[in-house]
N, C-alpha and C. Protein backbone atom coordinates (compact mmCIF):
# COMPACT_ATOMS: atom_id res chain seq x y z
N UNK A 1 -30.00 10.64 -1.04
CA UNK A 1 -29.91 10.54 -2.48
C UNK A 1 -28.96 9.41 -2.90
N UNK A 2 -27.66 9.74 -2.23
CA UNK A 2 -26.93 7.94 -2.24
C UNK A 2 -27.44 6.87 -2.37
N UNK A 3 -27.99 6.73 -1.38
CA UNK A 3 -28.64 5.50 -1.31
C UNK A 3 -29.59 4.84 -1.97
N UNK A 4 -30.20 6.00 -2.67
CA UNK A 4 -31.07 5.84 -3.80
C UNK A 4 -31.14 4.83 -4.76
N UNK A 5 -29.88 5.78 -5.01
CA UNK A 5 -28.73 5.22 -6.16
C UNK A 5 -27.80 4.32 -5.79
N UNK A 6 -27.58 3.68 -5.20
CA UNK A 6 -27.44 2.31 -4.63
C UNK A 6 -27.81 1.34 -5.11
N UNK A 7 -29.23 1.81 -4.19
CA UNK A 7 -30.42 0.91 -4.16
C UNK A 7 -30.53 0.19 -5.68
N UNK A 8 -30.91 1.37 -6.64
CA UNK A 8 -31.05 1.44 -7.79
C UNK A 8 -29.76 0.73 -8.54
N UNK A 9 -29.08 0.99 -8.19
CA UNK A 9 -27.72 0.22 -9.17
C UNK A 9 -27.85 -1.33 -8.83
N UNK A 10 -27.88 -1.82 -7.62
CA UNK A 10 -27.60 -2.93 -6.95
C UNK A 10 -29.22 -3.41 -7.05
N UNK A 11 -29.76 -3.01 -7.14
CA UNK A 11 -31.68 -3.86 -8.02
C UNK A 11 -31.47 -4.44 -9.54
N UNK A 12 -30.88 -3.60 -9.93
CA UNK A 12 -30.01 -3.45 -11.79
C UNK A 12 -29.62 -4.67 -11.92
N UNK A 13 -28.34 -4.87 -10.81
CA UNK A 13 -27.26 -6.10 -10.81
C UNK A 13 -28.02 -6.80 -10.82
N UNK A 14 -28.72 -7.35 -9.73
CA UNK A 14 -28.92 -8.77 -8.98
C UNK A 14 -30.45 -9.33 -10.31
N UNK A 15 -30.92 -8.10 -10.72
CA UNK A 15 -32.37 -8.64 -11.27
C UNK A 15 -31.55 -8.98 -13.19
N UNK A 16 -30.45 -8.76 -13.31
CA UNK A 16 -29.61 -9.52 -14.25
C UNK A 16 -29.17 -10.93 -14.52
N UNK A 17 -29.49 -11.21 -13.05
CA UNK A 17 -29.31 -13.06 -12.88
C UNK A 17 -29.99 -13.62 -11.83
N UNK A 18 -31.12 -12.89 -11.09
CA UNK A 18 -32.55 -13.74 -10.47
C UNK A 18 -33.38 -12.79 -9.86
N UNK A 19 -34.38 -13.30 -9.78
CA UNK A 19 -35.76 -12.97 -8.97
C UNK A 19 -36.43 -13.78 -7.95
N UNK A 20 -36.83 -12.74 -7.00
CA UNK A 20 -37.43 -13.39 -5.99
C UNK A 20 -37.92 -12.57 -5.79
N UNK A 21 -39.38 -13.32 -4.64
CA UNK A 21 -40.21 -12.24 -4.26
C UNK A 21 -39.82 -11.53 -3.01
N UNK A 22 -40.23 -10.04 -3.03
CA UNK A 22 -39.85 -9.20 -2.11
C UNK A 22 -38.72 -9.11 -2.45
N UNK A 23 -37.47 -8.88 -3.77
CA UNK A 23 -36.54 -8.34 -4.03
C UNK A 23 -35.90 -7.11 -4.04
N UNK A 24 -36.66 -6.47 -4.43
CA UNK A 24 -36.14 -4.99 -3.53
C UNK A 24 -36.02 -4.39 -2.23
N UNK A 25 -37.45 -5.17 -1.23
CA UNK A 25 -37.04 -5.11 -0.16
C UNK A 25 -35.89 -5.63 0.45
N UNK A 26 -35.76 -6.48 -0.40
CA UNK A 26 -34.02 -7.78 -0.24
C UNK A 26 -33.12 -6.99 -0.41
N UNK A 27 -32.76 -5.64 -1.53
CA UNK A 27 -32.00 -4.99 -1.87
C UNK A 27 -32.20 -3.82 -0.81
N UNK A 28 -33.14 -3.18 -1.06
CA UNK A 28 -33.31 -1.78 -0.13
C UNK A 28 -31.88 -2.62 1.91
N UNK A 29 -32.88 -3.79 2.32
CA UNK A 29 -32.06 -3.56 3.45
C UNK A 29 -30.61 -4.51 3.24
N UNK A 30 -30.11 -4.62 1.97
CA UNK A 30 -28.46 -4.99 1.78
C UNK A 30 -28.49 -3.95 2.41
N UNK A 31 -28.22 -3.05 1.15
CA UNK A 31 -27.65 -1.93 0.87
C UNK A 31 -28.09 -1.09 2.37
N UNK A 32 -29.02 -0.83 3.14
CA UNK A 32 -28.62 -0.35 4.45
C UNK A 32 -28.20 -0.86 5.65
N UNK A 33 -27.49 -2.16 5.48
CA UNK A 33 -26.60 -2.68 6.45
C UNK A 33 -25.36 -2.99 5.99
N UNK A 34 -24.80 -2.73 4.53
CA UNK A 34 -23.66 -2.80 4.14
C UNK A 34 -23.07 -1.65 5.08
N UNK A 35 -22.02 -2.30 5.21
CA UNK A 35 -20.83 -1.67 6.56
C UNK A 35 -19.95 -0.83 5.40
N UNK A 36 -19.75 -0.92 3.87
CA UNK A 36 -18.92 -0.25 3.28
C UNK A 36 -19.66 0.78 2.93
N UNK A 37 -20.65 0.82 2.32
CA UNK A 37 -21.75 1.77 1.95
C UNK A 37 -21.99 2.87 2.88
N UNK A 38 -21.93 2.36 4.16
CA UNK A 38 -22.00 2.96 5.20
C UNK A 38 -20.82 3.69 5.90
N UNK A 39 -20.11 3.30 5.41
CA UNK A 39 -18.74 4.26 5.86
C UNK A 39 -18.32 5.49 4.70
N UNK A 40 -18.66 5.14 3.47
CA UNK A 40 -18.53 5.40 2.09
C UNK A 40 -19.06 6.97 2.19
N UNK A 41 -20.71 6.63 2.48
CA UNK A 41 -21.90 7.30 2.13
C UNK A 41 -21.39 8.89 3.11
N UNK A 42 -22.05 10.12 2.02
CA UNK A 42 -22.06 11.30 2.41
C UNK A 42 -22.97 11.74 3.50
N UNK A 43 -22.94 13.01 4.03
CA UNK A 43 -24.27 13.04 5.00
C UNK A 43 -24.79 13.75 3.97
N UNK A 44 -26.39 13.90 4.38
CA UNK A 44 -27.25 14.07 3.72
C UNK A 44 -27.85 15.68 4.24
N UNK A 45 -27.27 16.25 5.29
CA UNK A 45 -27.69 17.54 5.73
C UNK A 45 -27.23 18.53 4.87
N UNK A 46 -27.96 19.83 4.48
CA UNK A 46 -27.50 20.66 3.68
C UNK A 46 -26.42 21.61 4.57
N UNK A 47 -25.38 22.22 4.23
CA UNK A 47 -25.10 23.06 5.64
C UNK A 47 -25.42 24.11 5.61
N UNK A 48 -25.34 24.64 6.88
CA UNK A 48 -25.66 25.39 7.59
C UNK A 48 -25.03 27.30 7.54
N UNK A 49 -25.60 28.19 7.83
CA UNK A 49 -24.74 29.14 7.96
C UNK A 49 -23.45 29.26 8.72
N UNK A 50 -22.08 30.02 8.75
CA UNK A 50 -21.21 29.75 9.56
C UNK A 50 -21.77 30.10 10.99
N UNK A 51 -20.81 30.31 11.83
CA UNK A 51 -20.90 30.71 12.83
C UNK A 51 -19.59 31.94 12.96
N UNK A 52 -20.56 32.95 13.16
CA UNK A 52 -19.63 34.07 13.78
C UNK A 52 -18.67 34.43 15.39
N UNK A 53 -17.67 34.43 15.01
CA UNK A 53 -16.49 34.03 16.35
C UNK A 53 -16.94 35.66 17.30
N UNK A 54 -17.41 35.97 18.57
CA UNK A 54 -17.25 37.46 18.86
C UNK A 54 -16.44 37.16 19.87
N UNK A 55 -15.52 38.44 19.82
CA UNK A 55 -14.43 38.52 21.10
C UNK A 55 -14.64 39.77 22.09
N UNK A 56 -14.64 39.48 23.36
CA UNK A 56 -15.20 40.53 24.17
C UNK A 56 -13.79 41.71 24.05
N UNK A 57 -13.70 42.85 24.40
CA UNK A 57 -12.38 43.88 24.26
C UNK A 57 -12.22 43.92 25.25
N UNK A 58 -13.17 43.90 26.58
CA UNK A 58 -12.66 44.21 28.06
C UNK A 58 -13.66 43.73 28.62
N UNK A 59 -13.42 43.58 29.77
CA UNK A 59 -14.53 43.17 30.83
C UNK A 59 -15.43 43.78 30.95
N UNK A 60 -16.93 43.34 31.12
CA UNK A 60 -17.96 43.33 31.39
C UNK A 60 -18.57 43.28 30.04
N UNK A 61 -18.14 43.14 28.94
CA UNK A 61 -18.73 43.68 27.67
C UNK A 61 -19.59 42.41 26.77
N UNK A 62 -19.41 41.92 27.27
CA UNK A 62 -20.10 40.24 27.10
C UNK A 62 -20.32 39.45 27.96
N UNK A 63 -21.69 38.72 28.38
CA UNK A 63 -21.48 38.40 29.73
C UNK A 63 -22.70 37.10 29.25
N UNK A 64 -22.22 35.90 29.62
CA UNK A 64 -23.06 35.11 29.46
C UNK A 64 -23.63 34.15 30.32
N UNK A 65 -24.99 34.07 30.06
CA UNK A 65 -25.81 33.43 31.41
C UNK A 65 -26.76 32.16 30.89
N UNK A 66 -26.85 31.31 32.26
CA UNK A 66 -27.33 29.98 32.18
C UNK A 66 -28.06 29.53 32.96
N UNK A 67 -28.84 28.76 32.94
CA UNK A 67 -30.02 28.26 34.13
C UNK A 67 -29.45 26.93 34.30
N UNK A 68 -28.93 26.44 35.45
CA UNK A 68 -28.52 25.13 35.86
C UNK A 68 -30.05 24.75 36.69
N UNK A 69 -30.26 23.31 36.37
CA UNK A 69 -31.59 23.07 36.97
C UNK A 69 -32.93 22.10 36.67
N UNK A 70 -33.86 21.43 37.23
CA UNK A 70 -34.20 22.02 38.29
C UNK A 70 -32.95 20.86 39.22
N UNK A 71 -32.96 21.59 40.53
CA UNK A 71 -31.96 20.85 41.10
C UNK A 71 -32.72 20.32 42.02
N UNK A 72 -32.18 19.46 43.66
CA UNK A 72 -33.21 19.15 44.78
C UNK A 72 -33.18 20.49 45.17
N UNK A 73 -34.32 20.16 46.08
CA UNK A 73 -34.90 21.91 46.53
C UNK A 73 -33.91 21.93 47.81
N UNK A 74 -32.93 23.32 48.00
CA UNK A 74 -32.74 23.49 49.33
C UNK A 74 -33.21 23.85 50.44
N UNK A 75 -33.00 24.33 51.06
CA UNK A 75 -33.49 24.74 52.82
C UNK A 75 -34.54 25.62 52.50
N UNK A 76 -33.78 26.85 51.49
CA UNK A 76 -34.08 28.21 51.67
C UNK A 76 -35.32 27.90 50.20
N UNK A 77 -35.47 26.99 49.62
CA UNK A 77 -36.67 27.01 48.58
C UNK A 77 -35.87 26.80 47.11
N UNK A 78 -34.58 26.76 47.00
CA UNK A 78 -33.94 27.42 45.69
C UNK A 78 -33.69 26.27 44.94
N UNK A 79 -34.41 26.08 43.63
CA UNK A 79 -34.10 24.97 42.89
C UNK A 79 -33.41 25.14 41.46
N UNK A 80 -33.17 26.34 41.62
CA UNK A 80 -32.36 26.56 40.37
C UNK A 80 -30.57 26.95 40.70
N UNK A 81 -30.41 27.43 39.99
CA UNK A 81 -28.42 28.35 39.76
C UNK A 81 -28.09 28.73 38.62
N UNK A 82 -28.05 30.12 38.78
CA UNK A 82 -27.94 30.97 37.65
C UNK A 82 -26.46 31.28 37.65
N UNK A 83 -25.97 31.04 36.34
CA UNK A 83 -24.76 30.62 35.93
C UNK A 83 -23.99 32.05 34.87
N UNK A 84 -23.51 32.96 35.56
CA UNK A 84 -22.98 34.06 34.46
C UNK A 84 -21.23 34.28 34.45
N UNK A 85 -20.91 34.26 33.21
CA UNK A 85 -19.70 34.21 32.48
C UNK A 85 -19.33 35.56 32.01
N UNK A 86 -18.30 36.31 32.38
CA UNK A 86 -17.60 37.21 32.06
C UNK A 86 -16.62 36.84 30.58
N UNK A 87 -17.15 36.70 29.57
CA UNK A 87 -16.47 36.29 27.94
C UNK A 87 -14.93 37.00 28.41
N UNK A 88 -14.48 38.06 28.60
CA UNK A 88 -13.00 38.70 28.90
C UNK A 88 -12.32 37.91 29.47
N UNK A 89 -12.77 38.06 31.04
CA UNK A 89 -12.01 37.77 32.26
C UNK A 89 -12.55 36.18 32.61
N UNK A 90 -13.09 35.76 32.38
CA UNK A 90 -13.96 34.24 32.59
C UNK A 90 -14.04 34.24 33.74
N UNK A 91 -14.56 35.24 34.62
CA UNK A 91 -15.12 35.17 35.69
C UNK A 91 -16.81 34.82 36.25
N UNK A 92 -16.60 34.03 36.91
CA UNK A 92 -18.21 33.20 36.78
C UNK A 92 -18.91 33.44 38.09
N UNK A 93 -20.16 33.94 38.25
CA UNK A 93 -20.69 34.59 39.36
C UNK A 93 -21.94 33.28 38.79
N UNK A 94 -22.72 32.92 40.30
CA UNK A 94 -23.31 31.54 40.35
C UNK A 94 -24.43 32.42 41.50
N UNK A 95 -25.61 32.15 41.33
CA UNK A 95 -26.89 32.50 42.24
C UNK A 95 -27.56 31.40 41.87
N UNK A 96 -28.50 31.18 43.59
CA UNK A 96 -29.12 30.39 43.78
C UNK A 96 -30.69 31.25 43.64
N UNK A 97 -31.17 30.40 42.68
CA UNK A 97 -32.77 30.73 42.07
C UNK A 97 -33.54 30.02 42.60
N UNK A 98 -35.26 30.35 43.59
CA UNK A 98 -36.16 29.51 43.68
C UNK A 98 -37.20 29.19 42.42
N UNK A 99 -37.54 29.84 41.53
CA UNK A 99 -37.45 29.59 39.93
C UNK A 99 -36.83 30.27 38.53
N UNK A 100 -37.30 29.83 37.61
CA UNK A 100 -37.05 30.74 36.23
C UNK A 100 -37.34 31.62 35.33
N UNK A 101 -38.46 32.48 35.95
CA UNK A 101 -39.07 33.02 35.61
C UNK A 101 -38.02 34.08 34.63
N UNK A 102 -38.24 35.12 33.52
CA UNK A 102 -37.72 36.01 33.31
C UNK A 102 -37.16 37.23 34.49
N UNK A 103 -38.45 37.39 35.41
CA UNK A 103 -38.42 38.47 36.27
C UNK A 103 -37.27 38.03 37.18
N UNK A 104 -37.12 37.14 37.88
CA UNK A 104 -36.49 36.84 38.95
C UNK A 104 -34.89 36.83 38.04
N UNK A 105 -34.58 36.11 36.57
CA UNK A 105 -33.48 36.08 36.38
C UNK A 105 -32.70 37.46 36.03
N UNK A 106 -33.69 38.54 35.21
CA UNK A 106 -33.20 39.58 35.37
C UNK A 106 -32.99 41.09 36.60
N UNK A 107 -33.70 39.96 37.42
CA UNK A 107 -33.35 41.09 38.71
C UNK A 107 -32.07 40.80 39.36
N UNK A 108 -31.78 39.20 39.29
CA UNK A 108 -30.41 39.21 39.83
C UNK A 108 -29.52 39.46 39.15
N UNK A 109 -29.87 39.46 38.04
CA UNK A 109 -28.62 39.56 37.25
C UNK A 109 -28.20 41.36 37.16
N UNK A 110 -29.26 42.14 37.49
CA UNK A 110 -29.09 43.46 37.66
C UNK A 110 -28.58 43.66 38.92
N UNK A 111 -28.95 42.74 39.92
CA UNK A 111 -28.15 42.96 41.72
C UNK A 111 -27.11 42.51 41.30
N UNK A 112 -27.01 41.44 41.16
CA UNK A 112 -25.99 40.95 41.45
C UNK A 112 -24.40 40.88 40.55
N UNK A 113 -24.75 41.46 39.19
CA UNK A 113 -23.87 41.34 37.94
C UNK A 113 -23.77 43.35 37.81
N UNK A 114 -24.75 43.76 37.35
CA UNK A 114 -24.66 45.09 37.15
C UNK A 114 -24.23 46.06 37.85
N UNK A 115 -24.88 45.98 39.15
CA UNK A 115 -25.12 46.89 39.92
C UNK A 115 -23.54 46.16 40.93
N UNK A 116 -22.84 45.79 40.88
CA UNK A 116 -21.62 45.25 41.86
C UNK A 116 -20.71 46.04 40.62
């Protein structure tokens, strides 16, 4: 919307004391390579909802997980690493995945996170 109005102000000026052809295109790219305009100018994104802060109370009560990947394939077939975060204690438990399927990530994460 700035720039709009820029545009528009600075077409105003210049067509007050000459014309040429393709003048607004002359104006449109001043005005988007002016370095002041450009430091000046607002962003144009509307914002966003906040973001809610959660704090775990004790261990195990938040636990967050990640797919590192694809990686080179090892010996054993495994091209992934499943990446889980204890939010409390920031304790990080790391498995080697041969893919990503849902099934495979929630079985380890039941061996290997839950069930320990």
């Amino acid at each position: 919307m700035r720039s709009v109005r820029l545009v528009a102000k600075t077409l105003a000026k210049v067509q007050r004391y000459a014309v040429w052809y393709k003048l607004q295109e002359s104006v449109v790219n001043y005005v988007r390579g002016c370095s002041v305009c450009n430091r000046q100018k607002t962003g144009t994104r509307k914002a966003k909802a906040g973001q809610i802060s959660y704090h775990a109370g004790s261990p195990m009560e938040r636990v967050h997980i990640d797919i590192l990947g694809p990686l080179t394939e090892s010996r054993r077939g495994n091209k992934y690493v499943l990446v889980m975060v204890d939010q409390f204690t920031k304790w990080v438990e790391c498995c080697a995945l041969a893919d990503q399927t849902a099934e495979v990530v929630a079985r380890v994460f039941v061996d290997q996170i839950i069930a320990q």
